[in-house]
Structure formats: C-alpha cells, structure tokens
C-alpha atoms as a PDB file:
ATOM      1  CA  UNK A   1       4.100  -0.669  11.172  1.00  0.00           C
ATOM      2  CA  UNK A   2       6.817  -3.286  11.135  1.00  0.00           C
ATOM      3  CA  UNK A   3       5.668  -6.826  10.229  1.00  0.00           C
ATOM      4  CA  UNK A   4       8.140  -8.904  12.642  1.00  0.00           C
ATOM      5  CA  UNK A   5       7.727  -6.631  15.316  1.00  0.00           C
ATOM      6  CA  UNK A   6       3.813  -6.715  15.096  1.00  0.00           C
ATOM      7  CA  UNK A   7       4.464 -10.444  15.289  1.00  0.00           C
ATOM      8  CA  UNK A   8       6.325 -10.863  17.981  1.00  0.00           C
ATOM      9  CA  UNK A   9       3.713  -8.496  20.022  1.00  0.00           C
ATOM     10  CA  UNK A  10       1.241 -11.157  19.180  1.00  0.00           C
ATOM     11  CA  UNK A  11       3.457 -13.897  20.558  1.00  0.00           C
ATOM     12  CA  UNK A  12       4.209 -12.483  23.426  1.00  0.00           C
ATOM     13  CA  UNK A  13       0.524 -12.552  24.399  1.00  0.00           C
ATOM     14  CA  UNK A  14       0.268 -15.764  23.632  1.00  0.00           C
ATOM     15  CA  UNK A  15       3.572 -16.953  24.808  1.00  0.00           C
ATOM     16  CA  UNK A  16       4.186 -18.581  20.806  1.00  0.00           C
ATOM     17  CA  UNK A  17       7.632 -19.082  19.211  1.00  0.00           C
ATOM     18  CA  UNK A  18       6.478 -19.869  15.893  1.00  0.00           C
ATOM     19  CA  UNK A  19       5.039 -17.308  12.672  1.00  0.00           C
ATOM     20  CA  UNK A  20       2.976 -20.975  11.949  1.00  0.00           C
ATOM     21  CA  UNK A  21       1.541 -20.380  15.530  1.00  0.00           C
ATOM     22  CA  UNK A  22       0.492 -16.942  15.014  1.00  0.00           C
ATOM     23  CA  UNK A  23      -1.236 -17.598  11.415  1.00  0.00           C
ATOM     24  CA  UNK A  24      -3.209 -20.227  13.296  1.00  0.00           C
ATOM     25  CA  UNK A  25      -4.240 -17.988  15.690  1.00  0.00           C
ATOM     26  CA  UNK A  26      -5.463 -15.813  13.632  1.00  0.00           C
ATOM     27  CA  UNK A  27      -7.071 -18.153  11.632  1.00  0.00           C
ATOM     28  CA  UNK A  28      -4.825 -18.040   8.298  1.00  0.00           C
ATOM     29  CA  UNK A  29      -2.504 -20.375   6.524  1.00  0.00           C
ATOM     30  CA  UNK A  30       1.020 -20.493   7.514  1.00  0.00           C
ATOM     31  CA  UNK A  31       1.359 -19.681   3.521  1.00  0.00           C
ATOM     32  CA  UNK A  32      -0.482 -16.765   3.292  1.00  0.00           C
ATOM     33  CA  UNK A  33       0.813 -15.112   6.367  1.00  0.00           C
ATOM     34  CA  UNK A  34       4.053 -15.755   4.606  1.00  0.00           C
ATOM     35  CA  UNK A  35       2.960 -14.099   1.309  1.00  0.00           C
ATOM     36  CA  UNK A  36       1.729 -11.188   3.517  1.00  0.00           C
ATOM     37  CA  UNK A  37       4.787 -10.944   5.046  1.00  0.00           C
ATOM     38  CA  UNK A  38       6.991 -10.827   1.856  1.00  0.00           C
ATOM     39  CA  UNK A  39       4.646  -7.722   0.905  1.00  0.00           C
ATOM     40  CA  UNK A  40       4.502  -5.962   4.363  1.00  0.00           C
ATOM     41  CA  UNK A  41       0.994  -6.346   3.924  1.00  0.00           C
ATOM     42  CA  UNK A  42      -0.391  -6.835   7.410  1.00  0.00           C
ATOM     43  CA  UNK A  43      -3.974  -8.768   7.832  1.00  0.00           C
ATOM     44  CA  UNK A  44      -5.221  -5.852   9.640  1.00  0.00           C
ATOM     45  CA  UNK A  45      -8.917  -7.084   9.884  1.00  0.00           C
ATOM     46  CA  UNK A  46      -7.731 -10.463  11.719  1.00  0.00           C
ATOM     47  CA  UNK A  47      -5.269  -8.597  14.108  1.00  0.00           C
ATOM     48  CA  UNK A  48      -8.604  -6.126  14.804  1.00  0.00           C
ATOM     49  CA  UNK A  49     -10.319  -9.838  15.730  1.00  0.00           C
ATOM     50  CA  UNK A  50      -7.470 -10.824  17.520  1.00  0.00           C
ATOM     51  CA  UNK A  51      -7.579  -7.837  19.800  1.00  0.00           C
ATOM     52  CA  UNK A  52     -11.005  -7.901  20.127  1.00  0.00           C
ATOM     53  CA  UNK A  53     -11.085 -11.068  21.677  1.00  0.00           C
ATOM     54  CA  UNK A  54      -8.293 -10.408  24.130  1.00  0.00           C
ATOM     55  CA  UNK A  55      -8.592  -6.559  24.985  1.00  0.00           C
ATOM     56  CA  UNK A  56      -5.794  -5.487  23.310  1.00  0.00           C
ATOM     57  CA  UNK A  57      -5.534  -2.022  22.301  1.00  0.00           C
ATOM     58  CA  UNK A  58      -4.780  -2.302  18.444  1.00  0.00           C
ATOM     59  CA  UNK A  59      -2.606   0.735  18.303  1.00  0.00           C
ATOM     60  CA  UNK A  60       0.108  -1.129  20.877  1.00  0.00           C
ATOM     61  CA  UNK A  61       0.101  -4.540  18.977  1.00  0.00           C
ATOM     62  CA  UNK A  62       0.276  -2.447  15.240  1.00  0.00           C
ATOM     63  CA  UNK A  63       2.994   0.677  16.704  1.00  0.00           C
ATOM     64  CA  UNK A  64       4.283  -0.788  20.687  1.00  0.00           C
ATOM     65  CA  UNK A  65       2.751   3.004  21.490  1.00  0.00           C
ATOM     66  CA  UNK A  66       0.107   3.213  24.452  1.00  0.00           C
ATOM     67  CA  UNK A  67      -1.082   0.619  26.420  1.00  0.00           C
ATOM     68  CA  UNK A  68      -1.170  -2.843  26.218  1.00  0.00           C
ATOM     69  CA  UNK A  69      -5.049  -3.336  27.183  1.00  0.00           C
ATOM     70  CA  UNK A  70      -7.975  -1.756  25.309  1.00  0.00           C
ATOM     71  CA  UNK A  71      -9.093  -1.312  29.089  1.00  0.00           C
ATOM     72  CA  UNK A  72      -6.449   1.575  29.313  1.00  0.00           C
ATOM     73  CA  UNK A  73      -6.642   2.269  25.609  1.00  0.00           C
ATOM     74  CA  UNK A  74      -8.452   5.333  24.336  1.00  0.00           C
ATOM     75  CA  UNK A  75      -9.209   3.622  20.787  1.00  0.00           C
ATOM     76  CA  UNK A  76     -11.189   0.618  20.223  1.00  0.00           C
ATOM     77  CA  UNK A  77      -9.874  -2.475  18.348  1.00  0.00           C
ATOM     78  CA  UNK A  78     -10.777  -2.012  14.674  1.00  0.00           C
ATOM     79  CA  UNK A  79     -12.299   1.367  14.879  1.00  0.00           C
ATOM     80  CA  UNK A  80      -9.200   2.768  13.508  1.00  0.00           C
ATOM     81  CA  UNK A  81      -9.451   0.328  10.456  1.00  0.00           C
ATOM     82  CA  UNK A  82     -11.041  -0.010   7.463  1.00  0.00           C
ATOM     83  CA  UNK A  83     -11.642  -2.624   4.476  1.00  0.00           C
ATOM     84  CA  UNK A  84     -10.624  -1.572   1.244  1.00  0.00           C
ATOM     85  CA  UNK A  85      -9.948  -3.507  -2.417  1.00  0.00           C
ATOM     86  CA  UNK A  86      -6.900  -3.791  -4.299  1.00  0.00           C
ATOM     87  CA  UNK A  87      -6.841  -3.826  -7.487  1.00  0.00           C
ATOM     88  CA  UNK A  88      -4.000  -4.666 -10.483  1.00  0.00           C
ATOM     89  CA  UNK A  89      -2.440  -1.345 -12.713  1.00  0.00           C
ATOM     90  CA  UNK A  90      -4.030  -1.406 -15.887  1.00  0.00           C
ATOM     91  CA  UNK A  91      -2.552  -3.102 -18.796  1.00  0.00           C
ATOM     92  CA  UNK A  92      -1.636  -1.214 -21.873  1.00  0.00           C
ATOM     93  CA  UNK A  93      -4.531  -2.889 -23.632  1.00  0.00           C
ATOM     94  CA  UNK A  94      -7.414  -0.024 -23.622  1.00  0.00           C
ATOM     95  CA  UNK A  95      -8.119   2.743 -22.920  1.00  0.00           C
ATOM     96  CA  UNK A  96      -6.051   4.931 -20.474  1.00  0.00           C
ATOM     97  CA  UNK A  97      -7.060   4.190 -16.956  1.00  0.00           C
ATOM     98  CA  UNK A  98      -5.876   3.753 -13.776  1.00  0.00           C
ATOM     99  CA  UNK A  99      -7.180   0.045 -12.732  1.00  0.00           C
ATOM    100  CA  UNK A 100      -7.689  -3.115 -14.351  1.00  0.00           C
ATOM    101  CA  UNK A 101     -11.154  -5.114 -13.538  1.00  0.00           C
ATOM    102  CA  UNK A 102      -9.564  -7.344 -11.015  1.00  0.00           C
ATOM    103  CA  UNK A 103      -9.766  -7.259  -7.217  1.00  0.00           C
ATOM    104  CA  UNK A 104      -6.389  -8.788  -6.425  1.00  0.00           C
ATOM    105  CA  UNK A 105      -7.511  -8.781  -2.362  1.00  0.00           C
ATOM    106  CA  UNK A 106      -9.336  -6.915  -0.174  1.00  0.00           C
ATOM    107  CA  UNK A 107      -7.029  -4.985   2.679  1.00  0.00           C
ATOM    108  CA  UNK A 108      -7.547  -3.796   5.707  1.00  0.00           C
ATOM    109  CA  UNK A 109      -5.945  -0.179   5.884  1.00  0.00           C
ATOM    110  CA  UNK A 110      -6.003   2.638   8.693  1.00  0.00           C
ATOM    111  CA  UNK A 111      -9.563   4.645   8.356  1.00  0.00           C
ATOM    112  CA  UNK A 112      -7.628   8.352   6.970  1.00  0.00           C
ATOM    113  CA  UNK A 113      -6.107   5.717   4.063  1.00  0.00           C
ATOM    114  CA  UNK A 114      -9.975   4.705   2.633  1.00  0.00           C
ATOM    115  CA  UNK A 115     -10.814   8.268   1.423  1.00  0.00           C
ATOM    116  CA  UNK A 116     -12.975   8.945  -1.644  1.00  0.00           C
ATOM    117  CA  UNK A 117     -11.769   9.087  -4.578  1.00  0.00           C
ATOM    118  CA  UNK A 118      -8.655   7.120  -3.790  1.00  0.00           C
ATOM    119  CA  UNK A 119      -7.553   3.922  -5.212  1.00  0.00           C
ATOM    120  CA  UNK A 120      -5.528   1.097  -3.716  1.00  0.00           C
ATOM    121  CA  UNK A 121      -3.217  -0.384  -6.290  1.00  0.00           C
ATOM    122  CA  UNK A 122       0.102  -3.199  -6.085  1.00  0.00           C
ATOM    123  CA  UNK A 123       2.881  -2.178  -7.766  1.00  0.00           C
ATOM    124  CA  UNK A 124       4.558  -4.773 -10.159  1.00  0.00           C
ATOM    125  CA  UNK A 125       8.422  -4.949 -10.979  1.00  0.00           C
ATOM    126  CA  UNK A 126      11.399  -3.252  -9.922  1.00  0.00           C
ATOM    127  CA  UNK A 127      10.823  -0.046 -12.060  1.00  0.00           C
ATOM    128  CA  UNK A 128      10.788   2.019  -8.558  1.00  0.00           C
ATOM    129  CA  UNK A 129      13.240   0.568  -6.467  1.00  0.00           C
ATOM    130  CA  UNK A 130      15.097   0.640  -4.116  1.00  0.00           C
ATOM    131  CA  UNK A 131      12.003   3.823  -2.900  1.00  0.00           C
ATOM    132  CA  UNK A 132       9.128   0.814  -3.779  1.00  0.00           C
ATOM    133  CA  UNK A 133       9.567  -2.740  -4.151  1.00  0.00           C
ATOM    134  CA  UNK A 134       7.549  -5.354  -6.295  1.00  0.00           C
ATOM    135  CA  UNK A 135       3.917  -6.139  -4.514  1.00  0.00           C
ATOM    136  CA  UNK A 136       3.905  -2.261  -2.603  1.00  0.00           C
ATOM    137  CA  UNK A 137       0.758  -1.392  -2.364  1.00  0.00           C
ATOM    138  CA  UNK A 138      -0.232   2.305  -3.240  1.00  0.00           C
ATOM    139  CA  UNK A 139      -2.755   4.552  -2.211  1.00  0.00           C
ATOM    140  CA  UNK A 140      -3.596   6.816  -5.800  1.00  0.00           C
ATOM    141  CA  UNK A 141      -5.331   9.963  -5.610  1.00  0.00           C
ATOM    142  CA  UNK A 142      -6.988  10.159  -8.623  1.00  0.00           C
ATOM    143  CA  UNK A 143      -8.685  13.611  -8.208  1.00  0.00           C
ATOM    144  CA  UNK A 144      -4.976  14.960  -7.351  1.00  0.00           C
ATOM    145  CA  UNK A 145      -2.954  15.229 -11.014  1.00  0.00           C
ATOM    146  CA  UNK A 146      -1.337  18.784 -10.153  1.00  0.00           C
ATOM    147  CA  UNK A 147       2.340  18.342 -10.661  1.00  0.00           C
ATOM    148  CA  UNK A 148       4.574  18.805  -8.196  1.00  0.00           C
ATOM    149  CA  UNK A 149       8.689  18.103  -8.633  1.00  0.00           C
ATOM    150  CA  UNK A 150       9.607  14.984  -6.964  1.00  0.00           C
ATOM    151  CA  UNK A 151       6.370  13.422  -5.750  1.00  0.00           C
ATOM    152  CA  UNK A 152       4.939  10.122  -7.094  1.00  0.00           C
ATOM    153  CA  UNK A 153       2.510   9.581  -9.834  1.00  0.00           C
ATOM    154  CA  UNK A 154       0.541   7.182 -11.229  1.00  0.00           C
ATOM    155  CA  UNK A 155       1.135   7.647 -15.167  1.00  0.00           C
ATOM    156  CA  UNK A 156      -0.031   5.882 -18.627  1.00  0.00           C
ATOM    157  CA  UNK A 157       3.003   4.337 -20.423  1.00  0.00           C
ATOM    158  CA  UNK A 158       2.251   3.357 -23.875  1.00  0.00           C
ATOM    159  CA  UNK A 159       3.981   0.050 -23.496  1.00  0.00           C
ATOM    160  CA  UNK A 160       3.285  -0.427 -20.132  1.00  0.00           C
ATOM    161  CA  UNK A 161      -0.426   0.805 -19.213  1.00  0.00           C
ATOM    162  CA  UNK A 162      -0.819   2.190 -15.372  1.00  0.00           C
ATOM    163  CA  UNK A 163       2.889   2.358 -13.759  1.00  0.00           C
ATOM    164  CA  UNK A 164       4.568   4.638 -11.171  1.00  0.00           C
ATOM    165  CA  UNK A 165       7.059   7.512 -11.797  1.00  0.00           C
ATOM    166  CA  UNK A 166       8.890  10.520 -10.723  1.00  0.00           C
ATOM    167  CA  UNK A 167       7.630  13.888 -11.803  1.00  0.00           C
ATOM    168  CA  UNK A 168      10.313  16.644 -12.692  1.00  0.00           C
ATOM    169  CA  UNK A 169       9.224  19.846 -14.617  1.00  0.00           C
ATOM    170  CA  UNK A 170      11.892  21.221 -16.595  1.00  0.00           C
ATOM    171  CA  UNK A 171      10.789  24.030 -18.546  1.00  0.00           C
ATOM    172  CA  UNK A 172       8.045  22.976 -20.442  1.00  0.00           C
ATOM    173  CA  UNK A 173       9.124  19.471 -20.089  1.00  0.00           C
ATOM    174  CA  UNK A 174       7.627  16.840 -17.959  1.00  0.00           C
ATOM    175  CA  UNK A 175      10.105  14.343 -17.407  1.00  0.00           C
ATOM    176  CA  UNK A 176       8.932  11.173 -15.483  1.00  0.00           C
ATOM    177  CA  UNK A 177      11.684   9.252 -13.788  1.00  0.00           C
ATOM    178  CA  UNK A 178      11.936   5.425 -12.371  1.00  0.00           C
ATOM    179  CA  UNK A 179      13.836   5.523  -9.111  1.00  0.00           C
ATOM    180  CA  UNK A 180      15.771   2.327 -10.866  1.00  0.00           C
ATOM    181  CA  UNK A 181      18.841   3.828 -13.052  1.00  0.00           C
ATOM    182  CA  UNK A 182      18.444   0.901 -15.200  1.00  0.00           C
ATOM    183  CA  UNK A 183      14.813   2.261 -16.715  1.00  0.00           C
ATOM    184  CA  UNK A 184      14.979   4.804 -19.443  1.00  0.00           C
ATOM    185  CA  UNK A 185      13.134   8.171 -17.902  1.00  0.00           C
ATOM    186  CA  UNK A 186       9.739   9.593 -20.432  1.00  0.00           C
ATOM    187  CA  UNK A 187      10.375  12.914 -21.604  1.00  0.00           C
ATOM    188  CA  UNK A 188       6.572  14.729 -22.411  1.00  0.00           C
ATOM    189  CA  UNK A 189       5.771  18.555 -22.959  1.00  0.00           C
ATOM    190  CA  UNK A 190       3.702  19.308 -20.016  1.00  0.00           C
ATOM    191  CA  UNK A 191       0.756  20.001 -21.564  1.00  0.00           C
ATOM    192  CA  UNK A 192       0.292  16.180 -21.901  1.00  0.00           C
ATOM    193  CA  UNK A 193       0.008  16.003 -18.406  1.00  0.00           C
ATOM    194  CA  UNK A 194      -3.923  17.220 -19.241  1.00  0.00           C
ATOM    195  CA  UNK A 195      -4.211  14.554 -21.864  1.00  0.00           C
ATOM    196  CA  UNK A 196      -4.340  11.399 -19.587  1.00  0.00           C
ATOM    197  CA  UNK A 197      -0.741  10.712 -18.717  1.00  0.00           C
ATOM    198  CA  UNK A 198      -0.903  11.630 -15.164  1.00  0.00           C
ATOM    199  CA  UNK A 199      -3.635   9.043 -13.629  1.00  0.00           C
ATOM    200  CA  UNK A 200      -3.383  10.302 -10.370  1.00  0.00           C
ATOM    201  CA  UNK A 201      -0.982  11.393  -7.442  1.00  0.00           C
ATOM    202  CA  UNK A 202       0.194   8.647  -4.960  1.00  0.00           C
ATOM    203  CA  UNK A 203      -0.742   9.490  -1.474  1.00  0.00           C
ATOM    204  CA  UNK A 204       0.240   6.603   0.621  1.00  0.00           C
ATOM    205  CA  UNK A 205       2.544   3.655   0.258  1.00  0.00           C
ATOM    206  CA  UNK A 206       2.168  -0.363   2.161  1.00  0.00           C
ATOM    207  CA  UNK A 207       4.994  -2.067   1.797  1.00  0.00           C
ATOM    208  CA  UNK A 208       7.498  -4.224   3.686  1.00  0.00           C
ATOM    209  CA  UNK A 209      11.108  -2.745   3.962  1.00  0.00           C
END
C-alpha cells in the first residue's frame, strides 16, 4: 500500500489538490496525517469510514485493484480491517520482554495481520536500515522463536532491551546482525537462543519506503 498513491485515489473522488484537504476529510489534522505519512502508517480505520460513506470498495482506494464502487466490489469497506495497539520495544530496564507498558497508538491493520499471539511494535533508530527505517512498525510473533538464517527477530540486547536483528547460525554460533554496517553484530552460542534472547520472529513489516 503506497501512501501518496492511496492519497491521490482519495482526491480524485473528491476532486482535492491538497494532503490538508484530504486530512479534513477524513476528519484528522493536517499534522497528524503528516506524521502518518512520514511512517507509512496509513489511518486505515478513517479510510474504512471514508469508503463507507461513499461506496468505495476499500481494496481499490488501499491497492488501485478491482473496482472503484463497493457496488461492484466483492469485499465490504472495513471488513478486511482490523484495530490493533502498538506498543514501544522494551527498555533494557527489567526483565527480558518483548513490550514496554505503553500503547504508543492504536492501528488499523489488514484482518490476517491481528492474529493471536502477535504483537505490533515501532521500531526506533537506524540499527536496521536501509531493510527498516526509524518508526516501522512490526508485526512479532512471539510464539515463533525457531531460528531460521536470514529472517528477522525480535531479540534482548543487554544495553538495548527489545531491538530487531538478523539471525545467522554458524556452527554453534548464533550471530545476530543489524542490516546497518555501522552496528557491531552479537555473537551468542545458540543455546542462548532458549534463554530469552530471541523474543519472537517478525512476521510482518508497516512502513513507508
């Protein structure tokens, strides 16, 4: 889902020029559809309003695929959607977890993202860039903590608390990687892996590109 692009659907139903325009319509401040739009994180629920109240089939305005009017559409506005919190990595001040306390904002994310058992998360710094930026949010499996070369992982830094890193098995060594060069990679034997450094596996990423 591309955030301009989802815009300039909108506008085109309402014949706007302006983002301003389109916050209004949908009733937020011009600031906060900016701050959305620096995190690619799209107000789902207000678009599913939006379309409600025109007959617009949510999965054209979100994708530009199917048809324009949720007369033709085979999905109904919202029913594809579904309201879930976001919460802040935990600090390194406690015990190992996955979560701090905080609900950062409640999100509006496709129905197969709110599964049990999985935790929506943003992602601070640049540790994981250029693959994740600052303000990502992640979808963390907590249930899911088999390894698996290359895939994503939330893990439990000692300095850092809940962060996101790079699984490689070497051996008997788990080696957890940043996708930024300039972070130092965390070199465990694997059997820590059962001894709460691996949080969770990430299963699905938000984020504007």
């Amino acid at each position: 889902m591309n955030f301009d692009d989802v815009l300039k659907r909108i506008k085109s139903q309402k014949n706007l020029r302006y983002d301003y325009q389109v916050a209004e319509l949908l009733g937020l401040t011009k600031s906060a559809l900016a701050e959305r739009k620096s995190r690619g994180s799209l107000p789902l629920d207000k678009i599913s309003i939006f379309c409600e109240r025109n007959r617009l089939n949510i999965k054209w305005v979100l994708t530009g695929e199917g048809e324009q009017s949720q007369l033709n559409a085979s999905t109904t506005p919202g029913a594809g959607c579904a309201l879930v919190d976001v919460f802040s990595l935990a600090a390194p001040d406690g015990a190992r977890r996955l979560t701090g306390t905080r609900v950062t904002e409640a999100m509006a994310v496709p129905h197969g993202f709110a599964t049990e058992g999985v935790a929506a998360v943003v992602l601070k710094g640049d540790s994981m860039e250029p693959s994740l930026y600052d303000g990502a949010i992640l979808g963390v499996d907590g249930a899911d903590r088999a390894l698996v070369n290359g895939r994503l992982y939330a893990v439990w830094l000692v300095h850092e608390g809940a962060a996101v890193r790079r699984a490689y098995i070497e051996t008997e060594q788990l080696i957890l990687k940043a996708d930024n060069s300039r972070y130092a990679p965390v070199v465990k034997h694997t059997a820590a892996a059962n001894d709460g450094l691996i949080l969770g596996r990430v299963r699905w990423v938000i984020q504007k590109l």
